[in-house]
Structure formats: C-alpha cells, structure tokens
PDB file of N, CA and C in Angstrom:
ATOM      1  N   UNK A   1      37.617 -58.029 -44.146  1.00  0.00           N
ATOM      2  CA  UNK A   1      37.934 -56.851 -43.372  1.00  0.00           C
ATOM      3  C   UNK A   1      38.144 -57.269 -41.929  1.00  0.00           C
ATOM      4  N   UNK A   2      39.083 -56.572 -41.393  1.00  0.00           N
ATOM      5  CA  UNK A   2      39.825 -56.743 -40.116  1.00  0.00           C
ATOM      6  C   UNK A   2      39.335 -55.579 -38.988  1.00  0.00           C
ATOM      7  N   UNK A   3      38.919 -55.521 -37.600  1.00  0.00           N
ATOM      8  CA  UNK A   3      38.823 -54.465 -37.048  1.00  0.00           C
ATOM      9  C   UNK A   3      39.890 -54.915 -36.227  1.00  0.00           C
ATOM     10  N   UNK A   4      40.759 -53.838 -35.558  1.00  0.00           N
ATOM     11  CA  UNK A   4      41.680 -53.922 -34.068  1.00  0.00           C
ATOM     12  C   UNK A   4      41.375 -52.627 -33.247  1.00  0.00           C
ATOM     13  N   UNK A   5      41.303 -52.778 -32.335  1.00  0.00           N
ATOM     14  CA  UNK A   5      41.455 -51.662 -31.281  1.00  0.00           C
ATOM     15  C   UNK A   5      42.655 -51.161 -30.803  1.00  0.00           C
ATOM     16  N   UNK A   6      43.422 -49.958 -30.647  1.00  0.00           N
ATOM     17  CA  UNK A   6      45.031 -49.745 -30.500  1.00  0.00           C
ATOM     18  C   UNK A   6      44.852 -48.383 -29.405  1.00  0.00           C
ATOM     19  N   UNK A   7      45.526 -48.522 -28.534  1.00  0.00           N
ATOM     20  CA  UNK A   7      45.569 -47.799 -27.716  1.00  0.00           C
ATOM     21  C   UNK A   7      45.098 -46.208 -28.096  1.00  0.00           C
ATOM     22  N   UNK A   8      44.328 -45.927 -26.591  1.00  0.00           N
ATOM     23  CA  UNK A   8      43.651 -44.378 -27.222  1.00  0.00           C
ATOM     24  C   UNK A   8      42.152 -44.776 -27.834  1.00  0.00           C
ATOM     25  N   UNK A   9      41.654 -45.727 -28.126  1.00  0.00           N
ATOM     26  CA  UNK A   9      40.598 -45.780 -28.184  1.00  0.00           C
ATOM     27  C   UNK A   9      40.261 -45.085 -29.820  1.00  0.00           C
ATOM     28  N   UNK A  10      41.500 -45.990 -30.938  1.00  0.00           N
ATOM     29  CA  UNK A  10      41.585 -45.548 -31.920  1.00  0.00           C
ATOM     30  C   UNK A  10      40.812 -47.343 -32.288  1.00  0.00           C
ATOM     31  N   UNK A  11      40.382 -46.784 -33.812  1.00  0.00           N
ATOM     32  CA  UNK A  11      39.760 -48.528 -34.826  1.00  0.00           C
ATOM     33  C   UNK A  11      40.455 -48.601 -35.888  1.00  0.00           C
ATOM     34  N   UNK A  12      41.325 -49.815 -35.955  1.00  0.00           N
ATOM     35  CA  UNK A  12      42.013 -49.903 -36.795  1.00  0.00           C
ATOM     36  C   UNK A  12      40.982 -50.756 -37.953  1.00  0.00           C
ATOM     37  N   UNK A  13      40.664 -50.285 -39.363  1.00  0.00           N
ATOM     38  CA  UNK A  13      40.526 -51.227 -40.172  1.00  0.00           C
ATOM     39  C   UNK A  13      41.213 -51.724 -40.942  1.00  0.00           C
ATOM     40  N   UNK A  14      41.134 -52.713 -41.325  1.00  0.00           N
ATOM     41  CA  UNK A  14      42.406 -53.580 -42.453  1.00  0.00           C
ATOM     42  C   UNK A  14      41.624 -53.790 -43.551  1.00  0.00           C
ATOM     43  N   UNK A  15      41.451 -53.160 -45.065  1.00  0.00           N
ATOM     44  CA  UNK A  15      40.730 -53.621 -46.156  1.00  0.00           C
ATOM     45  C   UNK A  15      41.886 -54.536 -46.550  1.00  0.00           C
ATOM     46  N   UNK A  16      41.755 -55.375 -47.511  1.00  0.00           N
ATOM     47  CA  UNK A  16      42.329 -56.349 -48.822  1.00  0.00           C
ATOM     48  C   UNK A  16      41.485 -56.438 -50.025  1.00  0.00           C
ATOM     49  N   UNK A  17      42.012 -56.537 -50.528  1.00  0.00           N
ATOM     50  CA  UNK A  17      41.753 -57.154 -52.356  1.00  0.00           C
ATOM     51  C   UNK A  17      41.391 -56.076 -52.946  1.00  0.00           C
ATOM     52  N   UNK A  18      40.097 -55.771 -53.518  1.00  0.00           N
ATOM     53  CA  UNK A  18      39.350 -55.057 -54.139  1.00  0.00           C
ATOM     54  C   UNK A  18      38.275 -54.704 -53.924  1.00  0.00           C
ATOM     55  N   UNK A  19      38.177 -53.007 -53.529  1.00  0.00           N
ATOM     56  CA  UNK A  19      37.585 -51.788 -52.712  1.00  0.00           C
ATOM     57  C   UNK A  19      36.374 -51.592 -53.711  1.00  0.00           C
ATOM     58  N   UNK A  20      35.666 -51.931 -54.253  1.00  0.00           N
ATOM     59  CA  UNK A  20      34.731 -51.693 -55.637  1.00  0.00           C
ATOM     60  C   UNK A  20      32.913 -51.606 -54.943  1.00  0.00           C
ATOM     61  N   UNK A  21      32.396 -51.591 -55.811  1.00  0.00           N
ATOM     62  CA  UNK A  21      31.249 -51.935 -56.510  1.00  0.00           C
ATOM     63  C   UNK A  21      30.633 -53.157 -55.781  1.00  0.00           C
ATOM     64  N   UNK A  22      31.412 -54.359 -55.749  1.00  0.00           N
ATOM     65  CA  UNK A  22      31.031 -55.075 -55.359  1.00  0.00           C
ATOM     66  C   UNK A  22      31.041 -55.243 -53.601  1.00  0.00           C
ATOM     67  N   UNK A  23      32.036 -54.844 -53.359  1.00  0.00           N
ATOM     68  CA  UNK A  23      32.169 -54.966 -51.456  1.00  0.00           C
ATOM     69  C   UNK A  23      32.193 -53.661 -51.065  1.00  0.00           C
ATOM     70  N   UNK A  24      31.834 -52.266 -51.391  1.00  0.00           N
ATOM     71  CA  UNK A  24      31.633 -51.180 -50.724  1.00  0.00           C
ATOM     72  C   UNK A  24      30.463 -51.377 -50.387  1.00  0.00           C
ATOM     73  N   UNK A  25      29.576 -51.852 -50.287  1.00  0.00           N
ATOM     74  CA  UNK A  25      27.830 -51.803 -49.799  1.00  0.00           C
ATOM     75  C   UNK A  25      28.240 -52.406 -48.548  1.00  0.00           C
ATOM     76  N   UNK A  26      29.296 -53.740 -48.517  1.00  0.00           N
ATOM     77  CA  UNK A  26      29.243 -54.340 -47.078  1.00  0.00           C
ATOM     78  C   UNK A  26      30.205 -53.777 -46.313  1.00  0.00           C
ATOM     79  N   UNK A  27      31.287 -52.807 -46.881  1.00  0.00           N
ATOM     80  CA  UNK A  27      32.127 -52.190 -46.272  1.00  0.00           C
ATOM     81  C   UNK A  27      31.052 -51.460 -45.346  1.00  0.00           C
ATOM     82  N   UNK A  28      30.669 -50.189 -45.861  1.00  0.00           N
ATOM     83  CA  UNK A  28      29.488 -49.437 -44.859  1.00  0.00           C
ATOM     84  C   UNK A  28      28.826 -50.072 -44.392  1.00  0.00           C
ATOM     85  N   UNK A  29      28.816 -51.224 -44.277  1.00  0.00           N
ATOM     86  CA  UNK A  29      28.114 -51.663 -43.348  1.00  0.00           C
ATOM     87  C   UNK A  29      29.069 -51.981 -42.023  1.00  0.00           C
ATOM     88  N   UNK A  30      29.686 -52.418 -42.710  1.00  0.00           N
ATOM     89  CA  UNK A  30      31.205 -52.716 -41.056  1.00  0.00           C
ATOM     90  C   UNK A  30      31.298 -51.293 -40.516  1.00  0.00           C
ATOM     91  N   UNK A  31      31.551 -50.122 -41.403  1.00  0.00           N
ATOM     92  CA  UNK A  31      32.430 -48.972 -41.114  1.00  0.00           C
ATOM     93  C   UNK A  31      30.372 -48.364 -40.195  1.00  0.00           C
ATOM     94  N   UNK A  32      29.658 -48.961 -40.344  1.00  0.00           N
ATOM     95  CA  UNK A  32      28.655 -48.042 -39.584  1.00  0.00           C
ATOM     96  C   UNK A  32      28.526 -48.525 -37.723  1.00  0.00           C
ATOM     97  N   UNK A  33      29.524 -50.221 -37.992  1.00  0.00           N
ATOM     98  CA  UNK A  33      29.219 -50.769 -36.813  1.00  0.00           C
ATOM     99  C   UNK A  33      30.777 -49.992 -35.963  1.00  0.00           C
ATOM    100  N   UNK A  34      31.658 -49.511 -36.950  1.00  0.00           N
ATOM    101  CA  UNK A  34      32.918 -48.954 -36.595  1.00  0.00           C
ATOM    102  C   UNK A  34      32.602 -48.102 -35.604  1.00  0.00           C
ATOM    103  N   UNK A  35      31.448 -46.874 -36.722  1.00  0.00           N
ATOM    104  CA  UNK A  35      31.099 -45.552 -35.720  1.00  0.00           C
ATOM    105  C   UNK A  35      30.270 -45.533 -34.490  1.00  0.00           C
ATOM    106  N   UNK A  36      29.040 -47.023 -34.618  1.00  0.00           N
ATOM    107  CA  UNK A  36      28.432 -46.759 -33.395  1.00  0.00           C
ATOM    108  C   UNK A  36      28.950 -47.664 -32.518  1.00  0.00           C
ATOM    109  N   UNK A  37      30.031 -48.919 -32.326  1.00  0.00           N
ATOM    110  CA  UNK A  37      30.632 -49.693 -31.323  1.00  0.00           C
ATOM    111  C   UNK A  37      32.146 -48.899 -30.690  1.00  0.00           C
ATOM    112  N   UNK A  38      32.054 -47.577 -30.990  1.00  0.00           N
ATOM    113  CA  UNK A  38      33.773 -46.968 -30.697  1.00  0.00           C
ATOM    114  C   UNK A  38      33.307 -45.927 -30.576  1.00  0.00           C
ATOM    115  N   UNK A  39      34.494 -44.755 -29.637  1.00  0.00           N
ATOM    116  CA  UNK A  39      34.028 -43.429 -29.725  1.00  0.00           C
ATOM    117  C   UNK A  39      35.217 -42.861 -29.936  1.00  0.00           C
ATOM    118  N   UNK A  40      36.149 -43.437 -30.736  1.00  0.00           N
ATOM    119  CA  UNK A  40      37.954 -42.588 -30.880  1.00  0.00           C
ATOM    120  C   UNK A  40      37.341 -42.576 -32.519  1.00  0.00           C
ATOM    121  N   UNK A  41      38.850 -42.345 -32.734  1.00  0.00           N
ATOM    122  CA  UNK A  41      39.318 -42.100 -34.316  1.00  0.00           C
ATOM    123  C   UNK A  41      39.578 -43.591 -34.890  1.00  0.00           C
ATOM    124  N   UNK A  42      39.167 -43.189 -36.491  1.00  0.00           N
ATOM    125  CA  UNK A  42      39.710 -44.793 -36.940  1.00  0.00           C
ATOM    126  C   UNK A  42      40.721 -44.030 -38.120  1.00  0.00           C
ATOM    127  N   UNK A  43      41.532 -45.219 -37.891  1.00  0.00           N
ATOM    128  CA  UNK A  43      42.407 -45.497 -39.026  1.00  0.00           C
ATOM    129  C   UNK A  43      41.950 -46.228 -40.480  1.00  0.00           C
ATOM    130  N   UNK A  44      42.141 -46.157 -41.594  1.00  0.00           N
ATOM    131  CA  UNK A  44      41.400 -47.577 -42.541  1.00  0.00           C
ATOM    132  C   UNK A  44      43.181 -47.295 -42.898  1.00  0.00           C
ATOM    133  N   UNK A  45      43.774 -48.932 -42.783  1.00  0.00           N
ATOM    134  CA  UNK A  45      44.891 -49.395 -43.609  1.00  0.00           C
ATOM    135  C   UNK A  45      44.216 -50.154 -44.797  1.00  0.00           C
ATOM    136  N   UNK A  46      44.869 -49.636 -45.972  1.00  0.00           N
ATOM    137  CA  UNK A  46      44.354 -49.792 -46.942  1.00  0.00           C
ATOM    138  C   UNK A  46      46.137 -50.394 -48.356  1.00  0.00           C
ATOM    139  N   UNK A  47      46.898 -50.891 -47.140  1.00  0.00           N
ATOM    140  CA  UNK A  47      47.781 -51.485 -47.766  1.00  0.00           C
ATOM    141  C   UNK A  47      47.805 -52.887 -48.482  1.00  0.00           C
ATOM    142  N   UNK A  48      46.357 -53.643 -48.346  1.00  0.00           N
ATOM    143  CA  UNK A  48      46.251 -54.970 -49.312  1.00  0.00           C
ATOM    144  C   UNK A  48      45.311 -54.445 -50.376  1.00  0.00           C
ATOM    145  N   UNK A  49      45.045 -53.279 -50.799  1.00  0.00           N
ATOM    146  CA  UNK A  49      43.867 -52.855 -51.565  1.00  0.00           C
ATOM    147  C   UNK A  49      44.687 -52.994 -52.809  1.00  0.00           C
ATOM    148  N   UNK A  50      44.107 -53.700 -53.480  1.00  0.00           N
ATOM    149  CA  UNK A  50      44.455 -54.003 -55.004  1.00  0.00           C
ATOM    150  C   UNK A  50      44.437 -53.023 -55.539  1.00  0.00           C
ATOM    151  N   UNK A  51      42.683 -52.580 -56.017  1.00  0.00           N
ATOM    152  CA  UNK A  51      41.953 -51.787 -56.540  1.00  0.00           C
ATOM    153  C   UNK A  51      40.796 -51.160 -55.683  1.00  0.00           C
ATOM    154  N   UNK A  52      40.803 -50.120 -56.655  1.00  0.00           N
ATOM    155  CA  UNK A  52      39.543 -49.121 -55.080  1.00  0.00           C
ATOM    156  C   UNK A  52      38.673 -48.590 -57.052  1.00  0.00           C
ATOM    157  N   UNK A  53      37.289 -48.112 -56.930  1.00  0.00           N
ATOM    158  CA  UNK A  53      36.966 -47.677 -57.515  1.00  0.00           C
ATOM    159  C   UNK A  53      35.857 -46.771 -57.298  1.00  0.00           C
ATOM    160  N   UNK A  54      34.966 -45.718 -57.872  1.00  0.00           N
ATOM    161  CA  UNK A  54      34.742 -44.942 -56.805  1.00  0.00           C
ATOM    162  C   UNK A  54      33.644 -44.967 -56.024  1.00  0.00           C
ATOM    163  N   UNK A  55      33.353 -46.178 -55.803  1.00  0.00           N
ATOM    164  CA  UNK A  55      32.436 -46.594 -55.178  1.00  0.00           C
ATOM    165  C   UNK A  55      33.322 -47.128 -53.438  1.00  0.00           C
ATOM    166  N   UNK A  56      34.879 -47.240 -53.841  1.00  0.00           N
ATOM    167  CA  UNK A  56      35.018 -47.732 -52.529  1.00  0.00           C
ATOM    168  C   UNK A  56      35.596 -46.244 -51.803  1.00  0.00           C
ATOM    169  N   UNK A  57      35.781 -45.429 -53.468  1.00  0.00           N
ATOM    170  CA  UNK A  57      36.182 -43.914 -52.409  1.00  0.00           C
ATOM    171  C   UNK A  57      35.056 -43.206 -51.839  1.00  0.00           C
ATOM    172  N   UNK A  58      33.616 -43.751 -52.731  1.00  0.00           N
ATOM    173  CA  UNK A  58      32.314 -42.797 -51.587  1.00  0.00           C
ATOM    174  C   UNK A  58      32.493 -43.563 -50.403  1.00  0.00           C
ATOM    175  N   UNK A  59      32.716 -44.914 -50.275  1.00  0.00           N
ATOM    176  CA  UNK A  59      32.708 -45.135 -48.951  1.00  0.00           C
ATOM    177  C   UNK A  59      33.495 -44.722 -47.823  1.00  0.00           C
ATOM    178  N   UNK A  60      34.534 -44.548 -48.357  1.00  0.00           N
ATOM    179  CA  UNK A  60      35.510 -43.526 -47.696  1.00  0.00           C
ATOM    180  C   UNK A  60      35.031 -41.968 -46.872  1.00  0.00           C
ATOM    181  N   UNK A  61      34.865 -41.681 -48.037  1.00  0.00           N
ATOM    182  CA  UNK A  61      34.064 -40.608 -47.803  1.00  0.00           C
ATOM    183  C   UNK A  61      33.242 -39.991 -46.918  1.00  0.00           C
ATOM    184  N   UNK A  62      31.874 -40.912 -47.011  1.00  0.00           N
ATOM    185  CA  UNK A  62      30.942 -41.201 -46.406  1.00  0.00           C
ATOM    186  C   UNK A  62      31.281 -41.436 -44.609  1.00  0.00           C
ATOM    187  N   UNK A  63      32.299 -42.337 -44.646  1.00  0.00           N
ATOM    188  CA  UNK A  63      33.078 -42.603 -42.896  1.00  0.00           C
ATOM    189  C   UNK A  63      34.056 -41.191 -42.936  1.00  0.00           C
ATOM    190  N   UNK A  64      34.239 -40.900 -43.416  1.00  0.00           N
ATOM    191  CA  UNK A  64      34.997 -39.436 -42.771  1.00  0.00           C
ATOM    192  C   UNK A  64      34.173 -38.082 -42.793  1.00  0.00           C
ATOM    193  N   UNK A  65      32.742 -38.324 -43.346  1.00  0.00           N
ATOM    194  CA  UNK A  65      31.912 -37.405 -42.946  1.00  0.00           C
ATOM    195  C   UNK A  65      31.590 -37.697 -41.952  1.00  0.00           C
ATOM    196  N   UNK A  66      30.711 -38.700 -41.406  1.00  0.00           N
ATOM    197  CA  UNK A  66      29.969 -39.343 -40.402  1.00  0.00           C
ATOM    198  C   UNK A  66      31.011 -38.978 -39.032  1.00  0.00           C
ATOM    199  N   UNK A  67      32.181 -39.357 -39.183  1.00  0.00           N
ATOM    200  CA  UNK A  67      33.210 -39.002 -38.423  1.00  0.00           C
ATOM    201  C   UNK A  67      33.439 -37.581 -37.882  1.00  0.00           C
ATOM    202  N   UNK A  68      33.415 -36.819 -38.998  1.00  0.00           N
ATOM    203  CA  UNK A  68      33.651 -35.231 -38.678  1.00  0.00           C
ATOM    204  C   UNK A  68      32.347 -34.887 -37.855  1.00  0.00           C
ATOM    205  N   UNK A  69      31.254 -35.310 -37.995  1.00  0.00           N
ATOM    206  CA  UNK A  69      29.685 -34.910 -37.878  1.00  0.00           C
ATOM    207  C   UNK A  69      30.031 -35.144 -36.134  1.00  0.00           C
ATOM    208  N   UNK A  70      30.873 -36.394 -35.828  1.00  0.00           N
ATOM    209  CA  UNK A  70      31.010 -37.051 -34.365  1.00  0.00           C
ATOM    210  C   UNK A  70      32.067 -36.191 -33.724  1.00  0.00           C
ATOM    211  N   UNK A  71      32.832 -35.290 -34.347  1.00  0.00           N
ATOM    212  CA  UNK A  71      33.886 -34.547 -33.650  1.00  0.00           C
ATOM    213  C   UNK A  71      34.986 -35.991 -33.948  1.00  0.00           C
ATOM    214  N   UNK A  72      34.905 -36.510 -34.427  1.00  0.00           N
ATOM    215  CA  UNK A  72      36.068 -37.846 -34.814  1.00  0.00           C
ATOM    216  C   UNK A  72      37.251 -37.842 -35.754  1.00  0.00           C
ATOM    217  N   UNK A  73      38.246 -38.599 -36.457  1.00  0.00           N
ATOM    218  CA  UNK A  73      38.777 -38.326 -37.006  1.00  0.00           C
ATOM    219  C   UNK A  73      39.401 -39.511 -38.123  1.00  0.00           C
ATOM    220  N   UNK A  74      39.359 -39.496 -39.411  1.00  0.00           N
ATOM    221  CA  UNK A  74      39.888 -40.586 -40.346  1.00  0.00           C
ATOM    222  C   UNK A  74      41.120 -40.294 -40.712  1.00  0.00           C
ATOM    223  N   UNK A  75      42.189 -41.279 -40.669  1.00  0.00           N
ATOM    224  CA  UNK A  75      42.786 -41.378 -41.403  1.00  0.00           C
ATOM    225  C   UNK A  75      43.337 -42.428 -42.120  1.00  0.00           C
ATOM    226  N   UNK A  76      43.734 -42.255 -43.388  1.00  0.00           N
ATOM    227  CA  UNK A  76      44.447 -43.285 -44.302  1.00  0.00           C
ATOM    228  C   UNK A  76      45.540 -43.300 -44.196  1.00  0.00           C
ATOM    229  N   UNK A  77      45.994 -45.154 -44.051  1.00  0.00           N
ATOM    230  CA  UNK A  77      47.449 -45.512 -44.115  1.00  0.00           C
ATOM    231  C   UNK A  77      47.602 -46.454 -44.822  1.00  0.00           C
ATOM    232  N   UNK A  78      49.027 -46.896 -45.613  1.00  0.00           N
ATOM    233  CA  UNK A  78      48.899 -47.927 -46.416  1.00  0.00           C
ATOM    234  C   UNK A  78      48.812 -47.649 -48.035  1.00  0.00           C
ATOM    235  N   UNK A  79      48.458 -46.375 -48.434  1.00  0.00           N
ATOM    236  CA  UNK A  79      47.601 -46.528 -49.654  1.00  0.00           C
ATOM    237  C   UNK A  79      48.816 -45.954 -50.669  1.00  0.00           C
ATOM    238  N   UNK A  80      48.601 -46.964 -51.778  1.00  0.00           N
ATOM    239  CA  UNK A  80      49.913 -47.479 -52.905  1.00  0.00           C
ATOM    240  C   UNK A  80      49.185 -47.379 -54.493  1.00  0.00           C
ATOM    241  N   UNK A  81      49.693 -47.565 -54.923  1.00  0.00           N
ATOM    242  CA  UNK A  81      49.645 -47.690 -56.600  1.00  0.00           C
ATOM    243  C   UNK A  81      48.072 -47.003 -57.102  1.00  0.00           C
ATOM    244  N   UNK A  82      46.933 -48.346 -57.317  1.00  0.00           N
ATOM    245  CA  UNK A  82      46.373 -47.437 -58.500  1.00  0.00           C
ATOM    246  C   UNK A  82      44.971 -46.856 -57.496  1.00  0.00           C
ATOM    247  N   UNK A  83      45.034 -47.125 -56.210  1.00  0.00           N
ATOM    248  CA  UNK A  83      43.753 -46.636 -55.181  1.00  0.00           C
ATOM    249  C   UNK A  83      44.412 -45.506 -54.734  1.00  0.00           C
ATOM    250  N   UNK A  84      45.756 -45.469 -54.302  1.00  0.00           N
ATOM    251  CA  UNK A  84      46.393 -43.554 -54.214  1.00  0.00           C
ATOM    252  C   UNK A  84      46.236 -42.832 -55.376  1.00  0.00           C
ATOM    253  N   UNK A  85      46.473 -43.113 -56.362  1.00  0.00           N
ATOM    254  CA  UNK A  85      45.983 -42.916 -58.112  1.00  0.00           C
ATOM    255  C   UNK A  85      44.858 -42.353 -57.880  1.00  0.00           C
ATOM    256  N   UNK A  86      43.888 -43.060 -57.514  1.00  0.00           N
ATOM    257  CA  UNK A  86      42.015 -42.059 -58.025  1.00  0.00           C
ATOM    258  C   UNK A  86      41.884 -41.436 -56.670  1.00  0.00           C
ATOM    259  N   UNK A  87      42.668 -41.514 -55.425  1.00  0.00           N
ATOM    260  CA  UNK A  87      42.101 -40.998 -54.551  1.00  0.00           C
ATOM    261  C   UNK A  87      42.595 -39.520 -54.252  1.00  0.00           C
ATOM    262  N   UNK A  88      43.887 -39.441 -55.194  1.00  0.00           N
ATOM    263  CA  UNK A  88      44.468 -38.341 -55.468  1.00  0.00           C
ATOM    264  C   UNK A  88      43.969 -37.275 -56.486  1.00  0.00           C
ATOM    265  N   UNK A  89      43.302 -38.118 -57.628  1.00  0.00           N
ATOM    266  CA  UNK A  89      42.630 -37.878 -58.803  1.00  0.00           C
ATOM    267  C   UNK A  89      41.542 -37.143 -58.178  1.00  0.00           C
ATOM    268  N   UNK A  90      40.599 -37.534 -57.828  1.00  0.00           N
ATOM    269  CA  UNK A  90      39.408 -37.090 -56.698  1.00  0.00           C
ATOM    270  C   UNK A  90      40.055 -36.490 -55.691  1.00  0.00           C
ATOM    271  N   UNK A  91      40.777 -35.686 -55.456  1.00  0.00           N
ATOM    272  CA  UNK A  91      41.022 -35.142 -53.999  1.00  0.00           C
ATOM    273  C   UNK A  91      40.906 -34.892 -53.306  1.00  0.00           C
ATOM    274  N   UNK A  92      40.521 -36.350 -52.445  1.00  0.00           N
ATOM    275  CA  UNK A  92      40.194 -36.865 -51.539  1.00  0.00           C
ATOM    276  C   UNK A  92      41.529 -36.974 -50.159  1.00  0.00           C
ATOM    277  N   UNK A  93      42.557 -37.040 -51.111  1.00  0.00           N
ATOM    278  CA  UNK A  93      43.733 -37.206 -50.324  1.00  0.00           C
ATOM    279  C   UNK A  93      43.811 -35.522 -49.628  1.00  0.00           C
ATOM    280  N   UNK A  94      43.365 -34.829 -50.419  1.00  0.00           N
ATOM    281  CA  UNK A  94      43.564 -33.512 -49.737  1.00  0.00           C
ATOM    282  C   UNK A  94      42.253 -33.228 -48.526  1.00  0.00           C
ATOM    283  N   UNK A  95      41.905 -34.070 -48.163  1.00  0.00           N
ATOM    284  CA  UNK A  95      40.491 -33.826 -47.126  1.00  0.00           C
ATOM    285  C   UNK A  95      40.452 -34.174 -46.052  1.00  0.00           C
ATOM    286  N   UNK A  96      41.062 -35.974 -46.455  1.00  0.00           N
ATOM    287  CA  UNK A  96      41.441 -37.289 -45.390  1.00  0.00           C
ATOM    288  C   UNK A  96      42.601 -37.200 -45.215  1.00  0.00           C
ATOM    289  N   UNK A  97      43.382 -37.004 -44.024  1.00  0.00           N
ATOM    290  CA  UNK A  97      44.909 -37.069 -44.071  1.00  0.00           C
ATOM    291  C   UNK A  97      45.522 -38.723 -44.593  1.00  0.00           C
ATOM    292  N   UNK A  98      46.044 -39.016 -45.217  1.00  0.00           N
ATOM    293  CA  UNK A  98      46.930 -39.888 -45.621  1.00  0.00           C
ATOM    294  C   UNK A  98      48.613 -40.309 -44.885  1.00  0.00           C
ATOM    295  N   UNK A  99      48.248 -41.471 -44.215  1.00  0.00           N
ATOM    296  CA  UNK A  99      49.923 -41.251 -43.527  1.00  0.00           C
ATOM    297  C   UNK A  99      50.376 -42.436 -43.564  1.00  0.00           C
ATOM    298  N   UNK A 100      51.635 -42.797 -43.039  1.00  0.00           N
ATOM    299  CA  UNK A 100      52.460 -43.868 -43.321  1.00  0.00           C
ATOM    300  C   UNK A 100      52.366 -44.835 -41.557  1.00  0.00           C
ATOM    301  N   UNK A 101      51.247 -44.314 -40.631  1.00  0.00           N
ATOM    302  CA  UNK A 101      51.491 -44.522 -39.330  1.00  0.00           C
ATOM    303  C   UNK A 101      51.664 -46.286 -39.567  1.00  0.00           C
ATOM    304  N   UNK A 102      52.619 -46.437 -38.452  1.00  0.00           N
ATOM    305  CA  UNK A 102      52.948 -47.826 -37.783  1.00  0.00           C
ATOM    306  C   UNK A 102      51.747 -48.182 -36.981  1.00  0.00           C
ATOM    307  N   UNK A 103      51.298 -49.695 -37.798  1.00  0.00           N
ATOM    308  CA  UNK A 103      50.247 -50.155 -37.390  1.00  0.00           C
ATOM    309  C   UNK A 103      50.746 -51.198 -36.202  1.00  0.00           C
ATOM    310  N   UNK A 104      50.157 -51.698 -35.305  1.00  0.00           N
ATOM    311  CA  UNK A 104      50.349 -53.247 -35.195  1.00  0.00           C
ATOM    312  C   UNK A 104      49.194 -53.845 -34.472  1.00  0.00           C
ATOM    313  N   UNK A 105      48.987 -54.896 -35.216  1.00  0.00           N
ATOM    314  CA  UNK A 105      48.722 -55.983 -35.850  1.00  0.00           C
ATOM    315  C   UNK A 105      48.246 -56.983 -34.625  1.00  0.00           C
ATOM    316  N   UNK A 106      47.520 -57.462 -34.077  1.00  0.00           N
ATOM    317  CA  UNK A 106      47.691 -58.605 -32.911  1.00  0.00           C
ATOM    318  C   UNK A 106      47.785 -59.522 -34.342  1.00  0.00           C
ATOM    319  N   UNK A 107      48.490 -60.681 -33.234  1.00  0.00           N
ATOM    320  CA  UNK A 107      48.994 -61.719 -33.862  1.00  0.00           C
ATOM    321  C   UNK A 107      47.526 -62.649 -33.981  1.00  0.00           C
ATOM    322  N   UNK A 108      47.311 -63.467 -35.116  1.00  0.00           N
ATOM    323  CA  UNK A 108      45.701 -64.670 -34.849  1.00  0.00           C
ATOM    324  C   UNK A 108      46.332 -65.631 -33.674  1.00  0.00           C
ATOM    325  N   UNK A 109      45.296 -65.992 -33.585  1.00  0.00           N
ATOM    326  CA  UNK A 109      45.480 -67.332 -32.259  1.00  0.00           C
ATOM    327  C   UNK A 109      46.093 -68.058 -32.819  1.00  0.00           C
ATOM    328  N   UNK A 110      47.245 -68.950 -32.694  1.00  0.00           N
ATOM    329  CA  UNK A 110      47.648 -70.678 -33.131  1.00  0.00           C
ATOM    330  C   UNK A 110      46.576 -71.664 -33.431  1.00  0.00           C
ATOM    331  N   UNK A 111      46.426 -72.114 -34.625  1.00  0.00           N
ATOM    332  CA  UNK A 111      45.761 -73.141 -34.255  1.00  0.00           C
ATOM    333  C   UNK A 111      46.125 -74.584 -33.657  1.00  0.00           C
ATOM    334  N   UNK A 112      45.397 -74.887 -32.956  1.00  0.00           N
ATOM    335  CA  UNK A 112      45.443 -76.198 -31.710  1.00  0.00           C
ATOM    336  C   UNK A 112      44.797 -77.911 -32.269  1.00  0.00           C
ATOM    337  N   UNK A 113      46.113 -78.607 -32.619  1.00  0.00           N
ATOM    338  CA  UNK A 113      45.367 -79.966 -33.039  1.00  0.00           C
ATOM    339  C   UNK A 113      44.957 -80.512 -32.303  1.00  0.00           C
TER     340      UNK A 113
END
C-alpha cells in the first residue's frame, strides 16, 4: 500500500493485489494512521485490486464511517471487474461514491549506482 498527499489536503491510497482476509487487518491499520496523520478527504484507488472479499469491503467500510464521524469524505477510484462485482453486490457502491478521478502519482526516486 501506497499513501500520496494531492493538493487540498486530500490522501491518496493505492491498494494492489488482493483486498482479503489476509491483508485487511493491516490495511486498517494504515487506513487508521490515514485518519489520524491527515485532516482532508481520502481517496482509496483500488485499480491494482485483483480480488477484494468481504473482509476487504468491511474495511472499506469501516474508513468511510470513521470518516463521516470526522465530517470527512471517501471516495473510490479505480474499481474494475470482480471487487466492483461484490461491492455493488453489497451496496456499498451506493454509500461510497465511486469515481473515475485522475490520480497522479509522484514519480519513485531513480535509483543511484
């Protein structure tokens, strides 16, 4: 998982691979350092997410309550095949806005031989 900061005092997160069972326990744990190191809105891009299951949608969840509780705001971008699938299934998509926003990205450092 990726954090960026983007103008406005928004948190960008970047998930990859697979949103499950196994890495939602350490997700909330990032997404708790999200809510108390920031005081904007976060984004979660969720365009490398393989698979989500619903353990990575309580976590979802869970940060867009915590969020609302802060006067804050979540939204999802990125989200494709079978994690828009259950998150639609669960309608969740109808709670969390879902959007296509243009992210960007800082570039990593070069590495230096």
């Amino acid at each position: 998982m990726n954090i960026y900061k983007q103008p406005g005092d928004v948190a960008v997160v970047v998930l990859e691979g697979e949103f499950d069972a196994v890495s939602a326990p350490v997700t909330r744990t990032e997404f708790e350092r999200v809510l108390t190191e920031g005081g904007g809105d976060v984004v979660v891009d969720l365009s490398g997410v393989t698979f989500m299951d619903s353990s990575g949608a309580g976590a979802l969840v869970f940060l867009h309550k915590r969020l609302v509780g802060l006067k804050r705001t979540l939204e999802l971008i990125g989200v494709t095949g079978q994690p828009h699938d259950l998150l639609a299934l669960l309608r969740i998509t109808n709670v969390i806005p879902v959007n296509q926003r243009v992210v960007v990205r800082p570039e990593p450092p070069e590495e230096r031989a």
